[in-house]
C-alpha atoms as a PDB file:
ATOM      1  CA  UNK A   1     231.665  94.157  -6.899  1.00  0.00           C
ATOM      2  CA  UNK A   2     230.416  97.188  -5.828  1.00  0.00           C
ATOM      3  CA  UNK A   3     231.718 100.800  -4.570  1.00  0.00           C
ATOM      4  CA  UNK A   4     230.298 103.282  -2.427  1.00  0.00           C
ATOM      5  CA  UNK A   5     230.839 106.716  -3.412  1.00  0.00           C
ATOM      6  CA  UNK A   6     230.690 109.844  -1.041  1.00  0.00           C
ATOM      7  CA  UNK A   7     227.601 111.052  -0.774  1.00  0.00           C
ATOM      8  CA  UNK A   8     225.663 108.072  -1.047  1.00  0.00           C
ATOM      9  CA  UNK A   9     226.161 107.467  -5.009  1.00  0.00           C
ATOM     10  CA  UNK A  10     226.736 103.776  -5.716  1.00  0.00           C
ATOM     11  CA  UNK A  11     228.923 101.846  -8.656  1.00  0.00           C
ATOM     12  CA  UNK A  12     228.251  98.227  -9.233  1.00  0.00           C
ATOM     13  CA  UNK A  13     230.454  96.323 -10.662  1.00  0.00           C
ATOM     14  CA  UNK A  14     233.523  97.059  -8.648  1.00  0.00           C
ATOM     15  CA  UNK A  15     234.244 100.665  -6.768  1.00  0.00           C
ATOM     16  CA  UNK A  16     233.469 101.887  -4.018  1.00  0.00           C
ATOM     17  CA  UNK A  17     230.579 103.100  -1.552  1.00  0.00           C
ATOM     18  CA  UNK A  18     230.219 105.708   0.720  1.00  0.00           C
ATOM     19  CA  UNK A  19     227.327 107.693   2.520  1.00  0.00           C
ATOM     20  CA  UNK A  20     229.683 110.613   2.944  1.00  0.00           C
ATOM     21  CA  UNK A  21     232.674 110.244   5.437  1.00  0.00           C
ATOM     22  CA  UNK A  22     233.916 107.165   3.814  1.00  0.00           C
ATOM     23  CA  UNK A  23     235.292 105.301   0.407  1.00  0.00           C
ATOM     24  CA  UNK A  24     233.510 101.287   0.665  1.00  0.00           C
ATOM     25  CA  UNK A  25     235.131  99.021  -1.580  1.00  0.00           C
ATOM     26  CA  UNK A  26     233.215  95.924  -1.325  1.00  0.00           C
ATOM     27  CA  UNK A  27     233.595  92.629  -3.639  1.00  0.00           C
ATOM     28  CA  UNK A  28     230.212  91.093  -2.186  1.00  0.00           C
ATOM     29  CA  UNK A  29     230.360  89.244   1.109  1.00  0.00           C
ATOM     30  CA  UNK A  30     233.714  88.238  -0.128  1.00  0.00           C
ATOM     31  CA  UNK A  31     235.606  91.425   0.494  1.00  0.00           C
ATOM     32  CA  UNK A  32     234.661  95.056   2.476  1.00  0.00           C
ATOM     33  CA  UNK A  33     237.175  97.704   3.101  1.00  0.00           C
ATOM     34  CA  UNK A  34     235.950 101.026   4.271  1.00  0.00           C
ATOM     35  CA  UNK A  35     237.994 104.441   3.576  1.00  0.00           C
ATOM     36  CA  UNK A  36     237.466 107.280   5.930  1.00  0.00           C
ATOM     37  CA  UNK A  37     237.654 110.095   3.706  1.00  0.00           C
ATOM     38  CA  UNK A  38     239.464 112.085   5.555  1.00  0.00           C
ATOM     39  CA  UNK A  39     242.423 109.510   4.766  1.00  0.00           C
ATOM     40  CA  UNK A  40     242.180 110.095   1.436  1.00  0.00           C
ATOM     41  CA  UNK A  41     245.215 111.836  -0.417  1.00  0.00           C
ATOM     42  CA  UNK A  42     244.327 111.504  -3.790  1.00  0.00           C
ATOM     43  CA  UNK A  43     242.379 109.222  -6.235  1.00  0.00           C
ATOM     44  CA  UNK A  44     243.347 109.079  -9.927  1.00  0.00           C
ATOM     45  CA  UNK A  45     242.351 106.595 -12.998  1.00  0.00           C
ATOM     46  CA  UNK A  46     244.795 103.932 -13.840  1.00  0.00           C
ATOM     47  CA  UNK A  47     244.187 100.958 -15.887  1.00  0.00           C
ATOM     48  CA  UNK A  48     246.499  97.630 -14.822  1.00  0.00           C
ATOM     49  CA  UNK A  49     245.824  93.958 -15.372  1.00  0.00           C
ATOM     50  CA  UNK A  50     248.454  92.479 -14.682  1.00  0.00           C
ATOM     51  CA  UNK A  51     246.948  89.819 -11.539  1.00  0.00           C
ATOM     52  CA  UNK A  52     244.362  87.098 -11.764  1.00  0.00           C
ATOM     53  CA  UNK A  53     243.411  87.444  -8.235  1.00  0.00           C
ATOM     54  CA  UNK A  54     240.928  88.872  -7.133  1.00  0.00           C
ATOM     55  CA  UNK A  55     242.067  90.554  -3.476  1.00  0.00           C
ATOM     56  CA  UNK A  56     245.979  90.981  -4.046  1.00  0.00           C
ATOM     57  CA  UNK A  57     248.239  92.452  -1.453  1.00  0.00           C
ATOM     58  CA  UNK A  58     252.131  93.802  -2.593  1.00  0.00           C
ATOM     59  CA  UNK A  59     253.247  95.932   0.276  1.00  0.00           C
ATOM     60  CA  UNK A  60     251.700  98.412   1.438  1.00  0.00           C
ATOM     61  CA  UNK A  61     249.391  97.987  -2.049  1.00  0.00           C
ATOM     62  CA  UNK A  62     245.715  96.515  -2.206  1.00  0.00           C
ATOM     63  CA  UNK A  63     244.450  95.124  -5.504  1.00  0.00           C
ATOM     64  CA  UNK A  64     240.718  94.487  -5.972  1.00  0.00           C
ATOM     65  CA  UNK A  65     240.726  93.384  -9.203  1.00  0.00           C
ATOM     66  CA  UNK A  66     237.279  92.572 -11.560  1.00  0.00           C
ATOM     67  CA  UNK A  67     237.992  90.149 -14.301  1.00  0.00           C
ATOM     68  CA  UNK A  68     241.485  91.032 -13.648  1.00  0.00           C
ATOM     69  CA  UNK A  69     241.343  94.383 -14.168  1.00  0.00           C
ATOM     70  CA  UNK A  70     240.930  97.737 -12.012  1.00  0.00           C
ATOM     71  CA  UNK A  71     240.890 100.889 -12.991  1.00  0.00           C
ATOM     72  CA  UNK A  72     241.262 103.428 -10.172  1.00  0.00           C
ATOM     73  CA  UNK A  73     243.537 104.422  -7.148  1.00  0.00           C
ATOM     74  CA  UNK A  74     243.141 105.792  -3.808  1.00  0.00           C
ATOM     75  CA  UNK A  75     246.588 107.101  -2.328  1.00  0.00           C
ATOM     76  CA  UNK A  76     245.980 107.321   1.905  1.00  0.00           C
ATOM     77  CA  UNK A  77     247.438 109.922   3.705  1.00  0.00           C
ATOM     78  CA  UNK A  78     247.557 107.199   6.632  1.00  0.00           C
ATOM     79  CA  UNK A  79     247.298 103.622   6.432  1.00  0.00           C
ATOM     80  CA  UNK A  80     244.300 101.282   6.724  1.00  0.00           C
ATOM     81  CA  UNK A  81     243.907  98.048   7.729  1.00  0.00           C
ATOM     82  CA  UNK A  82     242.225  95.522   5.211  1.00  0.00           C
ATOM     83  CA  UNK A  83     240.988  92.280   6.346  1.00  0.00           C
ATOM     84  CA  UNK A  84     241.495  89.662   3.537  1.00  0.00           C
ATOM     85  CA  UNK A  85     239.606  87.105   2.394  1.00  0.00           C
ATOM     86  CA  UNK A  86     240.406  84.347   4.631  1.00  0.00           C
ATOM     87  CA  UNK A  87     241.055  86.570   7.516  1.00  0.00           C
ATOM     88  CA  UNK A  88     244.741  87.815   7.555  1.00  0.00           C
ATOM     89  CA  UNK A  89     244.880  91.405   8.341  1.00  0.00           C
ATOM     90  CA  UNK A  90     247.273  94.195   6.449  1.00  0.00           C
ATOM     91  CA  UNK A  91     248.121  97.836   6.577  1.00  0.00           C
ATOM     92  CA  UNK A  92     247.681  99.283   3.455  1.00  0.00           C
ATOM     93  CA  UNK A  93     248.971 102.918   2.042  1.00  0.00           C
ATOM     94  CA  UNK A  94     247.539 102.348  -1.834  1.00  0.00           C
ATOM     95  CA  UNK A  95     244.097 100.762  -2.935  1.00  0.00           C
ATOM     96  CA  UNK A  96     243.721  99.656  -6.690  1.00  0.00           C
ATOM     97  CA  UNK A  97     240.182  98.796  -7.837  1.00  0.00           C
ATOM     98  CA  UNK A  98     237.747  98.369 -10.543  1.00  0.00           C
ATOM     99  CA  UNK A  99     234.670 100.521 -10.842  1.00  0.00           C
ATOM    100  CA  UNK A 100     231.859 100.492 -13.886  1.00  0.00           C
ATOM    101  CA  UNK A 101     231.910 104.188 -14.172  1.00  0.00           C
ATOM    102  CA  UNK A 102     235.349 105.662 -12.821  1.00  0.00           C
ATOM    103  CA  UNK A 103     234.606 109.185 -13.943  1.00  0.00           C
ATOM    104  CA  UNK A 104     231.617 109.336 -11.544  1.00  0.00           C
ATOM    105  CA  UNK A 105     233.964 107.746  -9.041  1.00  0.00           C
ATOM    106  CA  UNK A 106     237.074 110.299  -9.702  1.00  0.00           C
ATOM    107  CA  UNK A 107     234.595 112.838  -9.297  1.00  0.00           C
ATOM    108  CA  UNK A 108     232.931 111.912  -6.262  1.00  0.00           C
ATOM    109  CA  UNK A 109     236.529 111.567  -4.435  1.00  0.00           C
ATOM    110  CA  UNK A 110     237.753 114.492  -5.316  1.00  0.00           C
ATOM    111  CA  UNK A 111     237.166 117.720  -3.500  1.00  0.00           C
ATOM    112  CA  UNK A 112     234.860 120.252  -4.418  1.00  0.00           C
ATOM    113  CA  UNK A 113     236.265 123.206  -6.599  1.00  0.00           C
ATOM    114  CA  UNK A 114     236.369 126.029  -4.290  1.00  0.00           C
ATOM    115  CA  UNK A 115     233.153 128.283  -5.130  1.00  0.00           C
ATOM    116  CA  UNK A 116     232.526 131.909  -3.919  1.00  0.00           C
ATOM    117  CA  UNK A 117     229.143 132.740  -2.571  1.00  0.00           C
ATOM    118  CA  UNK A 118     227.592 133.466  -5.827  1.00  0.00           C
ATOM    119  CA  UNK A 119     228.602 129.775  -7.342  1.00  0.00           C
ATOM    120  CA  UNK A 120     231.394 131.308  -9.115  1.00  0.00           C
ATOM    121  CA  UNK A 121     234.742 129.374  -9.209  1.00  0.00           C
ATOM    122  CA  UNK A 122     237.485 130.629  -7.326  1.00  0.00           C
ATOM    123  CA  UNK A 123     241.212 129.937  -6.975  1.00  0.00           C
ATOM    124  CA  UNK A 124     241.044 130.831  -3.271  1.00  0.00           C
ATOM    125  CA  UNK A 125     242.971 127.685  -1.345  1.00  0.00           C
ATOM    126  CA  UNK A 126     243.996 125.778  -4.734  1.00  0.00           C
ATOM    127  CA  UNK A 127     247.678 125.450  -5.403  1.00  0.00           C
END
């Protein structure tokens, strides 16, 4: 599996993959869903492993699990549309996946700590 991260960083072994704009979750030629980032609500770590399957669909939920496990979710402002693995289509809210290094992940989904001109950080537009 592997993820592509904003800014061009890359997780193998399940994640996602992004060269800025987007969130790619990818599961080889088996699987590609790509995230605009603006779509993006929130991302947070959360273990489950509860499914066998690897590309599971419950709702508006995705699941793109690596042996069974995933370990980090994507809440969408909007929903995208998935294609699964043989083809059906559905609009999805809440993407659950595995990635090798999640911290690196978490970090490169979240936004960027408002700075002030000097570097320093600065509570301006946090709530």
């Amino acid at each position: 599996m592997s993820t592509s991260l904003p800014g061009g960083g890359r997780d193998r072994g399940g994640g996602g993959r992004g060269p800025g704009p987007e969130l790619r979750v990818r599961y080889g030629a088996f699987f590609d869903l790509r995230i605009p980032r603006d779509r993006i609500a929130g991302v947070r770590s959360a273990h489950a492993g509860k499914d066998s399957h690897l590309v599971t669909v419950d709702g508006e939920e995705l699941g793109v699990r690596v042996a069974s496990m995933t370990n980090l979710v994507v809440e969408l402002v909007e929903p995208v549309t998935a294609v699964r693995p043989l083809g059906g289509q559905v609009q999805v809210r809440t993407v659950r996946w595995y990635a090798d290094d999640p911290r690196r992940a978490l970090a490169a989904l979240r936004p960027a700590e408002p700075r002030s001109a000097d570097g320093r950080r600065t509570d301006r537009g946090v709530q």
